[in-house]
C-alpha atoms as a PDB file:
ATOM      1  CA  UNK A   1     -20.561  -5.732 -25.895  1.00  0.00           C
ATOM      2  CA  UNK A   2     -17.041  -4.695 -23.581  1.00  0.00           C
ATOM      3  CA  UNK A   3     -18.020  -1.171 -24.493  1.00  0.00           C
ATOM      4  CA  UNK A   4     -22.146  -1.814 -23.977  1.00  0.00           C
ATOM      5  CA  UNK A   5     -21.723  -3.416 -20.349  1.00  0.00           C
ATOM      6  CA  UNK A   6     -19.227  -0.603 -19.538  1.00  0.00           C
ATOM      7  CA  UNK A   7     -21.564   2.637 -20.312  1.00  0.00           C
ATOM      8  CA  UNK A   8     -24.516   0.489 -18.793  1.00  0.00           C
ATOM      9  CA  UNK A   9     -22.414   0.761 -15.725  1.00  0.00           C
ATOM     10  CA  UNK A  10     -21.564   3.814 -15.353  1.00  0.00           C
ATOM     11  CA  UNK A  11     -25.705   4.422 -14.142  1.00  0.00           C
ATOM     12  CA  UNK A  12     -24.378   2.181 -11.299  1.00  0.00           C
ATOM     13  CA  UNK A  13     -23.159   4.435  -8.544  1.00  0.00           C
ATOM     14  CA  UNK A  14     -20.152   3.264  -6.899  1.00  0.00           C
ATOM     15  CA  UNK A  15     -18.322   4.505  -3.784  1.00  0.00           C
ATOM     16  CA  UNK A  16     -14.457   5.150  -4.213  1.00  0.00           C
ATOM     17  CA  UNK A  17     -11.812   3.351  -2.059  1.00  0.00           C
ATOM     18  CA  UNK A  18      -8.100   2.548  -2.459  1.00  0.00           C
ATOM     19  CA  UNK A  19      -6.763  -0.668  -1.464  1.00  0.00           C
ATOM     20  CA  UNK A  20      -3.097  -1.171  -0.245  1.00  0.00           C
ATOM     21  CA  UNK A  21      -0.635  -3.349   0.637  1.00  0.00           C
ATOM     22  CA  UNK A  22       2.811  -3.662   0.725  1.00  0.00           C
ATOM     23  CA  UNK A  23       5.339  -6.232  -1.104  1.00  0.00           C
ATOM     24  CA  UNK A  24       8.917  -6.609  -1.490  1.00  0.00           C
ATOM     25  CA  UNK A  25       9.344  -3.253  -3.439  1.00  0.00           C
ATOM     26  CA  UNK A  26       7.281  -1.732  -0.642  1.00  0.00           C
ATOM     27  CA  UNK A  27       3.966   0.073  -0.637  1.00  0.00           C
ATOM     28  CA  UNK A  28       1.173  -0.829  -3.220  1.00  0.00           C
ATOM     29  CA  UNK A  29      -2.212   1.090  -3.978  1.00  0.00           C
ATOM     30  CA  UNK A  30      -5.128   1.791  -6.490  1.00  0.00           C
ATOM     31  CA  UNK A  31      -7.958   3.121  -7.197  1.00  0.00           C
ATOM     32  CA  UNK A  32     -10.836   0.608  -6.798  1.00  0.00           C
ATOM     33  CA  UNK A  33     -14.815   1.539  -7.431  1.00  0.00           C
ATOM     34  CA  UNK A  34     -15.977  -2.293  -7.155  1.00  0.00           C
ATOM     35  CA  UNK A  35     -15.793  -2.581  -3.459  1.00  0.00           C
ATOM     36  CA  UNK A  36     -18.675  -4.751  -1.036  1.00  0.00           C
ATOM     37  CA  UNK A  37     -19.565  -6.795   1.777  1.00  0.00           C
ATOM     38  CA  UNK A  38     -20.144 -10.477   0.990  1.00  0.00           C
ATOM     39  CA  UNK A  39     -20.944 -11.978   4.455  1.00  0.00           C
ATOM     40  CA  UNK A  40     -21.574 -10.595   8.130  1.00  0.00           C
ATOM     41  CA  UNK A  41     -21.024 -14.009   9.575  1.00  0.00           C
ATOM     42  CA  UNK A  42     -18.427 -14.850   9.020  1.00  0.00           C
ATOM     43  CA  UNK A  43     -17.274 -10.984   7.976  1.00  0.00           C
ATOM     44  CA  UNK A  44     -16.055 -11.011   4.999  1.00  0.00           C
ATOM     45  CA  UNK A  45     -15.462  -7.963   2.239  1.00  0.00           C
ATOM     46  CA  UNK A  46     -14.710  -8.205  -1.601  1.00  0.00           C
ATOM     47  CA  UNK A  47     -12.468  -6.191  -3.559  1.00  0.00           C
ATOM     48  CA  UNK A  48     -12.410  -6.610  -7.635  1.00  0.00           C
ATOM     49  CA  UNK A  49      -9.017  -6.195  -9.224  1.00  0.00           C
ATOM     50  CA  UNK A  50      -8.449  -6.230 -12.680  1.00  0.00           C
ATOM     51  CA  UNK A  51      -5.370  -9.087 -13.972  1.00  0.00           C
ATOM     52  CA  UNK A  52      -3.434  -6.035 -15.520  1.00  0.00           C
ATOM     53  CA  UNK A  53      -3.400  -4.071 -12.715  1.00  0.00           C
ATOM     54  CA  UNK A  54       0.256  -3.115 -11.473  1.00  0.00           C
ATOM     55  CA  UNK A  55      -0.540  -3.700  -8.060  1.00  0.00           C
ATOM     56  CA  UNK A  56      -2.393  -7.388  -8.756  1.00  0.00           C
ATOM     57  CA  UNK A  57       1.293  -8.873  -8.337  1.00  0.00           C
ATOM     58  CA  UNK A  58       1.776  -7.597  -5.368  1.00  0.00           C
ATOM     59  CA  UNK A  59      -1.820  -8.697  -3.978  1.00  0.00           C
ATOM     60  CA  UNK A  60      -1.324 -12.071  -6.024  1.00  0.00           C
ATOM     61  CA  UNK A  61       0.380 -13.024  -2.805  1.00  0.00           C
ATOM     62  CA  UNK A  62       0.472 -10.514  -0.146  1.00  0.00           C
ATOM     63  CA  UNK A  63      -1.741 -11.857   3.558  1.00  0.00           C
ATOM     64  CA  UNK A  64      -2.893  -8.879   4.386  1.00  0.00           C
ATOM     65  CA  UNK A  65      -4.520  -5.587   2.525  1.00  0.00           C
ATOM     66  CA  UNK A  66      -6.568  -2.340   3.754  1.00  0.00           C
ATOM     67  CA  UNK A  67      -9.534  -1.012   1.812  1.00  0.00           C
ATOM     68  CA  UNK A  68      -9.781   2.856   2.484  1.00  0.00           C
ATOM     69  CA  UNK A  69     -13.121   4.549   1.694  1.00  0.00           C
ATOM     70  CA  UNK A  70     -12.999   8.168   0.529  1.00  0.00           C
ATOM     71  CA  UNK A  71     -14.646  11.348   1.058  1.00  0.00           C
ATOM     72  CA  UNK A  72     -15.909  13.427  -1.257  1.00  0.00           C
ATOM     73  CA  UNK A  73     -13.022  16.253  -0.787  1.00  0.00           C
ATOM     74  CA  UNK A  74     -10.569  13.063  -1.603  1.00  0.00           C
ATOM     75  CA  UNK A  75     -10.811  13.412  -5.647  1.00  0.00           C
ATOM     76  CA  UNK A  76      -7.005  13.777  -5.349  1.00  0.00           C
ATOM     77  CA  UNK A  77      -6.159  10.972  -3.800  1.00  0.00           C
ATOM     78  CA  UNK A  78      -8.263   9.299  -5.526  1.00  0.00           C
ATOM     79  CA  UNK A  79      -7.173  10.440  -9.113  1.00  0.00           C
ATOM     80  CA  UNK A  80      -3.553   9.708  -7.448  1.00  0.00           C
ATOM     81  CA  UNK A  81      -3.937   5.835  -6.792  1.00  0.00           C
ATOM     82  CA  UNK A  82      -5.540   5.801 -10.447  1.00  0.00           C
ATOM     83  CA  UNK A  83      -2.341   7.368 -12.152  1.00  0.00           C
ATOM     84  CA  UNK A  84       0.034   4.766 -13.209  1.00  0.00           C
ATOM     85  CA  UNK A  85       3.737   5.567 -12.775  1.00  0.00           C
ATOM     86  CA  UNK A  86       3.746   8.340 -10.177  1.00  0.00           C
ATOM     87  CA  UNK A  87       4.908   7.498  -6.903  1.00  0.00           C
ATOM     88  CA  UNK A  88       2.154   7.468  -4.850  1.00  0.00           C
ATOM     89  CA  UNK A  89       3.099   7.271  -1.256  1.00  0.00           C
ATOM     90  CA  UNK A  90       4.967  10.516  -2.173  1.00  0.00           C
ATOM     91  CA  UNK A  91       4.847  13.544   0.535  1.00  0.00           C
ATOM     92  CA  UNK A  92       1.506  14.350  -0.728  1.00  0.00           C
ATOM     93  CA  UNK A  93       0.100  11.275   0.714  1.00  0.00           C
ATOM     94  CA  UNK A  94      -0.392  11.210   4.702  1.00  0.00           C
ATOM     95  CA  UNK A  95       0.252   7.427   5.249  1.00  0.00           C
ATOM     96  CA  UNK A  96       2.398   4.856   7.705  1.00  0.00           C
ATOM     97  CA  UNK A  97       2.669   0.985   7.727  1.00  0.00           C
ATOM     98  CA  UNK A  98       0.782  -0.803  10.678  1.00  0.00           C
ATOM     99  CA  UNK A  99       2.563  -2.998  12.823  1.00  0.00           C
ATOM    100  CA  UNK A 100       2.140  -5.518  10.158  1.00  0.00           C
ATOM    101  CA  UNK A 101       3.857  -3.584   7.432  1.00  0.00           C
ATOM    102  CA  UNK A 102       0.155  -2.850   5.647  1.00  0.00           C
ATOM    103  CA  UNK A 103       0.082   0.870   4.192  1.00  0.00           C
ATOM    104  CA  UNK A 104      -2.704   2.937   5.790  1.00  0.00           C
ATOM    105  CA  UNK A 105      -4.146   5.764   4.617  1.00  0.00           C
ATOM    106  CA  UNK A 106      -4.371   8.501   7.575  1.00  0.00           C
ATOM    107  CA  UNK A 107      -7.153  10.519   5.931  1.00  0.00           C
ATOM    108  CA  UNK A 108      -9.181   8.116   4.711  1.00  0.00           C
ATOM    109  CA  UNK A 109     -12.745   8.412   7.100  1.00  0.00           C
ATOM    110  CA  UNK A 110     -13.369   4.715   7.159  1.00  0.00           C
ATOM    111  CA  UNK A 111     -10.609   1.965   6.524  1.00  0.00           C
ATOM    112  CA  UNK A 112     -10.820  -2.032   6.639  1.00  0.00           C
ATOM    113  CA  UNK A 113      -7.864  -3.697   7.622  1.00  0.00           C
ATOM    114  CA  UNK A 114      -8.013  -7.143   6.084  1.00  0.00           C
ATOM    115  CA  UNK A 115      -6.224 -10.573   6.239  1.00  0.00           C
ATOM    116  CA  UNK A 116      -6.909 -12.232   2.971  1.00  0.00           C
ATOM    117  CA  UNK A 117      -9.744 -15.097   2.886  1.00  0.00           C
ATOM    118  CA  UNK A 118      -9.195 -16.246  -0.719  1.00  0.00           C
ATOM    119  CA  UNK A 119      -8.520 -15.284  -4.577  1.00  0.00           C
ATOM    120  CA  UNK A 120     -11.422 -16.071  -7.124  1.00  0.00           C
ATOM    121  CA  UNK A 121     -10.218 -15.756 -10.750  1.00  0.00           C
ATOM    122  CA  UNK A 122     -13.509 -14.140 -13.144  1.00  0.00           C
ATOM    123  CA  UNK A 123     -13.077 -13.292 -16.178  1.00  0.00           C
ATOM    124  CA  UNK A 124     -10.517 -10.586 -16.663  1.00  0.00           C
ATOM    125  CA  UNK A 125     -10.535  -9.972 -12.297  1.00  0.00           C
ATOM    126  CA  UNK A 126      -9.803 -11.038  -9.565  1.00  0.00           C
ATOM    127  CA  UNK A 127     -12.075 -10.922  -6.633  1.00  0.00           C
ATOM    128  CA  UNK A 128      -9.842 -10.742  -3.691  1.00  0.00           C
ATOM    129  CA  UNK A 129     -11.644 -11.398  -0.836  1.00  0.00           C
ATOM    130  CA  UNK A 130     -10.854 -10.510   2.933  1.00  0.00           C
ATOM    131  CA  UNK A 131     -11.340 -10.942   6.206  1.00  0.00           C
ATOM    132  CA  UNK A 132     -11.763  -7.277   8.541  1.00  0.00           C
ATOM    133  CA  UNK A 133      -9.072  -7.661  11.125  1.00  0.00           C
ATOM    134  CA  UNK A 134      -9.804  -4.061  12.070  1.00  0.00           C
ATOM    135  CA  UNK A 135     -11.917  -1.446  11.560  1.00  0.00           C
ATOM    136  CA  UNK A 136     -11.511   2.357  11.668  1.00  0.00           C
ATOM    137  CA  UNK A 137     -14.132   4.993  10.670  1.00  0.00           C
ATOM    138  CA  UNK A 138     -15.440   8.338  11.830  1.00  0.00           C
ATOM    139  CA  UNK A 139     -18.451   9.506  10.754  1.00  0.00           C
ATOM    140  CA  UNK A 140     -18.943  10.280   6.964  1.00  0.00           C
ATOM    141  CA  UNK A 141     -21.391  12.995   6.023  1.00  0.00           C
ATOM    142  CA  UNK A 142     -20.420  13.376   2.338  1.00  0.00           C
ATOM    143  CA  UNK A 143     -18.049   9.435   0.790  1.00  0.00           C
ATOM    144  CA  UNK A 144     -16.561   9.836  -2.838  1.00  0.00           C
ATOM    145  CA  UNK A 145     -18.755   8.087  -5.528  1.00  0.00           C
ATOM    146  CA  UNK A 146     -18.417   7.259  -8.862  1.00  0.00           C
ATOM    147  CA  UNK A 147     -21.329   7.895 -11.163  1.00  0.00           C
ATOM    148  CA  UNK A 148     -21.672   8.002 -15.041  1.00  0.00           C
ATOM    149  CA  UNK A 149     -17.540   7.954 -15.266  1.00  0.00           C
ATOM    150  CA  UNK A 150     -17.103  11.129 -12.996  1.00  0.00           C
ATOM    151  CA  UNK A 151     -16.855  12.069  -9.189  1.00  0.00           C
ATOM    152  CA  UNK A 152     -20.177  12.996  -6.921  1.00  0.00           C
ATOM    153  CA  UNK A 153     -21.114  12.467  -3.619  1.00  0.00           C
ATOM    154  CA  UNK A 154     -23.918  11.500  -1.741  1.00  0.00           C
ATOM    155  CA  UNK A 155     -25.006  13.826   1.035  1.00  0.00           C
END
């Protein structure tokens, strides 16, 4: 059924973001395709992070995140923050901690910088759920999106 629900899915078109945040080590960030608003009042946005993740202890506890949506020339980045054990806030990522300490993306066209609301434990993820504290974005003519396991975009 795993495998079933999983190439069902994959008809599902999903946009691409990268969440990060930042923990003792320092920076955190991944790939993330199950991204959405849940509320307008009050505002609240949902992230879905899988229990094995390597950045889930990190987010386990950390306040504050920021959810980066991509554009479509951002496969890179994007295949980046999917690859475990490469250092991804390298030199080939453009990037600085906020005032706060939260890693944000400087390329990334629209980015959500979130306090988080709560934790909600389904199944095999975690939906993290935050709070926008701020809100950057320029205008995106083509975002990154995921459809039938490879990149496309919507323009």
């Amino acid at each position: 059924m795993k495998e079933q629900l999983r190439d069902a899915l994959k008809h599902h078109a999903q946009a691409v973001t990268i969440v990060t945040a930042t923990g003792q080590e320092g920076p955190v960030g991944t790939t993330v395709s199950s991204f959405t608003s849940v509320s307008f009042e009050p505002p609240l946005v949902v992230v879905w992070i899988g229990e094995g993740a390597s950045v889930w202890p990190v987010l386990r506890t950390a306040p504050l995140f920021a959810v980066h949506l991509l554009h479509a020339a951002q496969t890179g980045l994007a295949d980046l923050f999917a690859t475990k054990g490469v250092d991804r806030f390298g030199p080939a990522t453009r990037w600085q901690h906020d005032d706060d300490g939260v890693p944000l993306l400087l390329d990334a066209p629209v980015r959500l910088r979130c306090r988080t609301s709560r934790r909600i434990a389904v199944g095999d993820h975690i939906a993290l759920v935050g709070e926008p504290l701020d809100i950057t974005h320029t205008d995106i003519a083509a975002p990154l999106v995921r459809h039938q396991g490879r990149y496309t975009s919507v323009a």
